[in-house]
C-alpha atoms as a PDB file:
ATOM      1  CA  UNK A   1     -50.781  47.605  -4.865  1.00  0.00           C
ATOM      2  CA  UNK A   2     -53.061  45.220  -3.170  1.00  0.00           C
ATOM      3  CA  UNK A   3     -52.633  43.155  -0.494  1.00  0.00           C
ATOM      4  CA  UNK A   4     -52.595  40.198  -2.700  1.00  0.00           C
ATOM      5  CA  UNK A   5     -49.820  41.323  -4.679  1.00  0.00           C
ATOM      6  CA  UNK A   6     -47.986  42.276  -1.952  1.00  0.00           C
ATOM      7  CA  UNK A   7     -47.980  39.516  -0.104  1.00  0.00           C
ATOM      8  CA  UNK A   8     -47.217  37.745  -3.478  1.00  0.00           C
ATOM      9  CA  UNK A   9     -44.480  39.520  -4.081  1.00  0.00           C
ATOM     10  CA  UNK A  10     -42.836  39.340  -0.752  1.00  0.00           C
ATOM     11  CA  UNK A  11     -42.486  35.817  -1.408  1.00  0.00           C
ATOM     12  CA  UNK A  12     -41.108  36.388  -4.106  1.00  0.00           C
ATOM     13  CA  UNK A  13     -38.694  38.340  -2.990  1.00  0.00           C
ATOM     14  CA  UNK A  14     -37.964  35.949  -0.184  1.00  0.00           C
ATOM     15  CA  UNK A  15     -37.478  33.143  -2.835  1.00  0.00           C
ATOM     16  CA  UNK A  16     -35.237  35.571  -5.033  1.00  0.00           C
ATOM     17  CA  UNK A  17     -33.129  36.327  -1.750  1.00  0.00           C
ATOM     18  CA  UNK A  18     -32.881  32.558  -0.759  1.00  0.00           C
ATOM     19  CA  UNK A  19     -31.405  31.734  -4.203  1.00  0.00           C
ATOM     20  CA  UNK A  20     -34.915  30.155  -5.274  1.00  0.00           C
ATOM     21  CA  UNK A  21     -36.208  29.773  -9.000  1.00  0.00           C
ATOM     22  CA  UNK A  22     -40.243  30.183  -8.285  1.00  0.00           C
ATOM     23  CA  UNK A  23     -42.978  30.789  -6.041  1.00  0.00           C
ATOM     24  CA  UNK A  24     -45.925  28.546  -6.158  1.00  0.00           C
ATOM     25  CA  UNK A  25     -49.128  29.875  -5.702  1.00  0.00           C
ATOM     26  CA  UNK A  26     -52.211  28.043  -5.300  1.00  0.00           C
ATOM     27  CA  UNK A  27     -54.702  29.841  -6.592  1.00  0.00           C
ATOM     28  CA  UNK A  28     -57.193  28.346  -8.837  1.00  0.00           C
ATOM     29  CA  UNK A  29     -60.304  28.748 -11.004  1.00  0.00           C
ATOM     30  CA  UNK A  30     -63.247  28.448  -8.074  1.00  0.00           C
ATOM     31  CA  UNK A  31     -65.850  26.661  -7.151  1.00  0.00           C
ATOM     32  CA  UNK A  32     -68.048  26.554 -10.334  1.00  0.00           C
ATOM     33  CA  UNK A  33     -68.640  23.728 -12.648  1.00  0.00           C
ATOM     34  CA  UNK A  34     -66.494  25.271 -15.330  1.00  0.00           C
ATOM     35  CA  UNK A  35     -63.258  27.792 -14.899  1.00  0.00           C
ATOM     36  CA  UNK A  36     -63.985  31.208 -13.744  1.00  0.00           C
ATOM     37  CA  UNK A  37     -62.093  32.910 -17.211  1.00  0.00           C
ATOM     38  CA  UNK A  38     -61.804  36.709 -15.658  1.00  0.00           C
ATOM     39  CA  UNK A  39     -60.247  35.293 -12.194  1.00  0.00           C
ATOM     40  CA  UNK A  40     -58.397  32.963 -14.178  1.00  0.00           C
ATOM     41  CA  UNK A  41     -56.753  35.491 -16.817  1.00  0.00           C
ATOM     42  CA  UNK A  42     -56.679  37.769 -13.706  1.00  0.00           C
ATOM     43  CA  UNK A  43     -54.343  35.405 -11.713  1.00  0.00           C
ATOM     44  CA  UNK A  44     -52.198  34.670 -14.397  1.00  0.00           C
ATOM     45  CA  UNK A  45     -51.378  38.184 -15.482  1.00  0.00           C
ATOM     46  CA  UNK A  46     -51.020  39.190 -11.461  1.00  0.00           C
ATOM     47  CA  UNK A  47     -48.467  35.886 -11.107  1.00  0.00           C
ATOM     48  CA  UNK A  48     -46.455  37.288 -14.377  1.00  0.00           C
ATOM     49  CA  UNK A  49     -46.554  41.050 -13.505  1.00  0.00           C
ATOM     50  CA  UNK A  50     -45.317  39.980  -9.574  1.00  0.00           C
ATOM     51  CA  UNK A  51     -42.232  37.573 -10.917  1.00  0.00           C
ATOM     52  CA  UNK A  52     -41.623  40.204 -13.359  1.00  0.00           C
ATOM     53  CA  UNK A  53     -41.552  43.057 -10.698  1.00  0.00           C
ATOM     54  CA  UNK A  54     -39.944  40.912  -8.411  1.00  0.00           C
ATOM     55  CA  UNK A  55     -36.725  39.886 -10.990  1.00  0.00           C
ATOM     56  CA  UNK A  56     -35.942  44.034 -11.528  1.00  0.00           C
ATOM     57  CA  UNK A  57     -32.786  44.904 -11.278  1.00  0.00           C
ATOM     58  CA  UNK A  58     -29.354  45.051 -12.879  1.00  0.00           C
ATOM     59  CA  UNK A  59     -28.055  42.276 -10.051  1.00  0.00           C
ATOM     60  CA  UNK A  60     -31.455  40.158  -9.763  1.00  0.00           C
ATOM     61  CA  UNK A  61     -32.107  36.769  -9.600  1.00  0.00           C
ATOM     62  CA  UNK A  62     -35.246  36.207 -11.673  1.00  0.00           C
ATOM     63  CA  UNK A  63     -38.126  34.166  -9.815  1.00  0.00           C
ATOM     64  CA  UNK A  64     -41.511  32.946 -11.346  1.00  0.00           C
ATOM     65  CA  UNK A  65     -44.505  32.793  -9.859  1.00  0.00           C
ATOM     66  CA  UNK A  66     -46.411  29.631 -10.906  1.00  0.00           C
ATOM     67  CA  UNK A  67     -49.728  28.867 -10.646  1.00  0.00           C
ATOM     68  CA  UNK A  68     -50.309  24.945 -11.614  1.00  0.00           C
ATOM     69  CA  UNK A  69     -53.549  25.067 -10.368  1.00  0.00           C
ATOM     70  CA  UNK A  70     -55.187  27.742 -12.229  1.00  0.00           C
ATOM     71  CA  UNK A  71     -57.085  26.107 -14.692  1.00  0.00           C
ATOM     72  CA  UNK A  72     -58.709  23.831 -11.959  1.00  0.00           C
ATOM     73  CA  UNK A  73     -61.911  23.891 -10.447  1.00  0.00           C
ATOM     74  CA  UNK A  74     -62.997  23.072  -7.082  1.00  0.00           C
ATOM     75  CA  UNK A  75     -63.849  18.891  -8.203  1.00  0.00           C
ATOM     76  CA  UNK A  76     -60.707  18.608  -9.824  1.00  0.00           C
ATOM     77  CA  UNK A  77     -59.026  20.134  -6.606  1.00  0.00           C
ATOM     78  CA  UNK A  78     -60.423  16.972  -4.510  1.00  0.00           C
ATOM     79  CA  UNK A  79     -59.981  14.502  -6.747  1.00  0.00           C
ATOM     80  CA  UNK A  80     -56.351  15.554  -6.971  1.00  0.00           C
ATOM     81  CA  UNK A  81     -55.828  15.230  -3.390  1.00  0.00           C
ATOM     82  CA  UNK A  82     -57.379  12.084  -2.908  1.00  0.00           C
ATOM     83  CA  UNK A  83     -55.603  11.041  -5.802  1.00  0.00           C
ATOM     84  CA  UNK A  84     -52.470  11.768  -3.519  1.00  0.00           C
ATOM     85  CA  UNK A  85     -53.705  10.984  -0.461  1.00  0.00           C
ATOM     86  CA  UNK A  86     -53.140  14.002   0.945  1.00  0.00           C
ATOM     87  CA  UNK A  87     -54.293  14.461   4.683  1.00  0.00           C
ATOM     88  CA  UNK A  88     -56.761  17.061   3.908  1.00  0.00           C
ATOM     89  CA  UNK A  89     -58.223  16.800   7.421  1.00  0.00           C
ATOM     90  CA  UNK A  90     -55.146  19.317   8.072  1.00  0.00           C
ATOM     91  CA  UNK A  91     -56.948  22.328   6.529  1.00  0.00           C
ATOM     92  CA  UNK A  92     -56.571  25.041   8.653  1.00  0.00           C
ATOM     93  CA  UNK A  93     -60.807  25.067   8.440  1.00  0.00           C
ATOM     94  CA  UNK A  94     -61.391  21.450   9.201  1.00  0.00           C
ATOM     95  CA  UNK A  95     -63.479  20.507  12.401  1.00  0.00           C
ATOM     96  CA  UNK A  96     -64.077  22.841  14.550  1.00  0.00           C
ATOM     97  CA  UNK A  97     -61.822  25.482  13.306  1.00  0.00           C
ATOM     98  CA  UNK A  98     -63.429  29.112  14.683  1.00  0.00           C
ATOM     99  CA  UNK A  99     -65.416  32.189  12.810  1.00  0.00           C
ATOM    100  CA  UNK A 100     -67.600  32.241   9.938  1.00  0.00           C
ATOM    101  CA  UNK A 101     -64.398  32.061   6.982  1.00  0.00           C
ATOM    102  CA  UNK A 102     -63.595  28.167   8.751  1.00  0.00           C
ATOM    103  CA  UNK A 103     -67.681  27.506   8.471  1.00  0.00           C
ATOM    104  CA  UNK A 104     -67.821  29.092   4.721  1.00  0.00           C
ATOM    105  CA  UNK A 105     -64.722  26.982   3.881  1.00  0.00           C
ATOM    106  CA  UNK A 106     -66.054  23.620   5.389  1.00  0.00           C
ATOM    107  CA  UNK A 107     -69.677  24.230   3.779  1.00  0.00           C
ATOM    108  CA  UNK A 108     -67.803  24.765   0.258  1.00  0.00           C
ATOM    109  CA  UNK A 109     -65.576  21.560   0.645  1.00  0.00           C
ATOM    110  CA  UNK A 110     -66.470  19.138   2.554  1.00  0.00           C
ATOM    111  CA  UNK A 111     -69.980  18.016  -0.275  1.00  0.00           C
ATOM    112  CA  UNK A 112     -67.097  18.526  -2.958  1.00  0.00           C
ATOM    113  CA  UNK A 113     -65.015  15.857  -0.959  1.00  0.00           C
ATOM    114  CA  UNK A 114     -67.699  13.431   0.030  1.00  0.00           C
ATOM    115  CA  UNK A 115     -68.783  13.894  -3.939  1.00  0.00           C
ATOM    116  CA  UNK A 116     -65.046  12.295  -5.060  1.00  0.00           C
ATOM    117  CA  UNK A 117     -65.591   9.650  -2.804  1.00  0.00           C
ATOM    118  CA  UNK A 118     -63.354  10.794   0.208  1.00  0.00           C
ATOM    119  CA  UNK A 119     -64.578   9.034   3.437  1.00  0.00           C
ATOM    120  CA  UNK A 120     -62.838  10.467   6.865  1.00  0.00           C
ATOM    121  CA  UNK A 121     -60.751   6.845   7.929  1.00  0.00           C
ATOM    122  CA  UNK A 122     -59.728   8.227  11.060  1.00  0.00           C
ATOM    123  CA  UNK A 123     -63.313   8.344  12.247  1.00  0.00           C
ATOM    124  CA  UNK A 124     -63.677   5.254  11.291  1.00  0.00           C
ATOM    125  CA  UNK A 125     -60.400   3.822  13.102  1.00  0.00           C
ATOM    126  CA  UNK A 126     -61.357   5.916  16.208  1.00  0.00           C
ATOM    127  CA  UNK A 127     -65.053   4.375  16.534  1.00  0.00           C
ATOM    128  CA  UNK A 128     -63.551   0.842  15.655  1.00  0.00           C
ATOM    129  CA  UNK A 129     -60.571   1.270  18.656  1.00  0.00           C
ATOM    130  CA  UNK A 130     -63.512   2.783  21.384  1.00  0.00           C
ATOM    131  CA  UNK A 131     -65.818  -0.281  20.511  1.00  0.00           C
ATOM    132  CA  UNK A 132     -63.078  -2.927  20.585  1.00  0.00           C
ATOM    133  CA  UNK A 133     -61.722  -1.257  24.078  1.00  0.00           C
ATOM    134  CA  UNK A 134     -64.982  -0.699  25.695  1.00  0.00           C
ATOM    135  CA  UNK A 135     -66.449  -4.695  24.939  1.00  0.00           C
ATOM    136  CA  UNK A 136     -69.507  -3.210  22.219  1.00  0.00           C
ATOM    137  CA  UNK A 137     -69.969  -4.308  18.808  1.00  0.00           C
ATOM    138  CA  UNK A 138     -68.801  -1.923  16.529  1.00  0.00           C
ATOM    139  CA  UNK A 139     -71.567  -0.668  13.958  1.00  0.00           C
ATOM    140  CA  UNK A 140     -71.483   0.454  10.800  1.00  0.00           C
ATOM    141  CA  UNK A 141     -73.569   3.555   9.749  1.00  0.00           C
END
């Protein structure tokens, strides 16, 4: 089994064990302009075989492992959690978050961001509060 799938199903097995229903997994269909169909179909059947190894036994709870997101691509990711408002500036790759799987991250999703309209307030705020405090004009850029 891969690593994947273990570590999918050892959350599963945690939610089974803490009297949970399902597991969600976040997974979705990539960064392309349309659905990745293989990784898509390939998620879906790893989610079903993983709840369905994970409810075995005569005295199991069953537990699902959903994947809501599957179907989405990166753009619809964004837009979704701007649509939320989601802090997304806690990404465990956002600013200066080490090693070249941070950089890859931040160089995939930070155009897709900017593209759905997502502007970074805080820097904003911050320039606005240093401008105000040190007697300069704030500017606009």
């Amino acid at each position: 089994m891969g690593a994947l799938s273990g570590e999918l199903l050892a959350a599963a097995q945690a939610a089974r064990d803490a009297r949970l229903d399902a597991v969600v997994w976040p997974v979705h269909a990539g960064p392309g302009p349309e659905p990745d169909l293989d990784a898509l179909a390939e998620a879906v059947d790893r989610a079903l075989l993983v709840s369905g190894l994970a409810s075995l036994g005569r005295w199991s709870r069953s537990v699902e492992v959903l994947t809501p997101y599957v179907d989405l691509i990166d753009e619809q990711i964004a837009d979704l959690a701007l649509d939320m408002d989601l802090p997304v500036w806690t990404c465990w790759w956002w600013g200066d978050a080490p090693g070249p799987e941070a950089a890859r991250e931040r160089d995939r999703w930070m155009p897709v961001l900017a593209r759905q309209g997502w502007v970074d307030r805080r820097t904003l705020a911050t320039v606005r509060v240093a401008s105000v405090t040190s007697g300069a004009t704030p500017r606009r850029s």
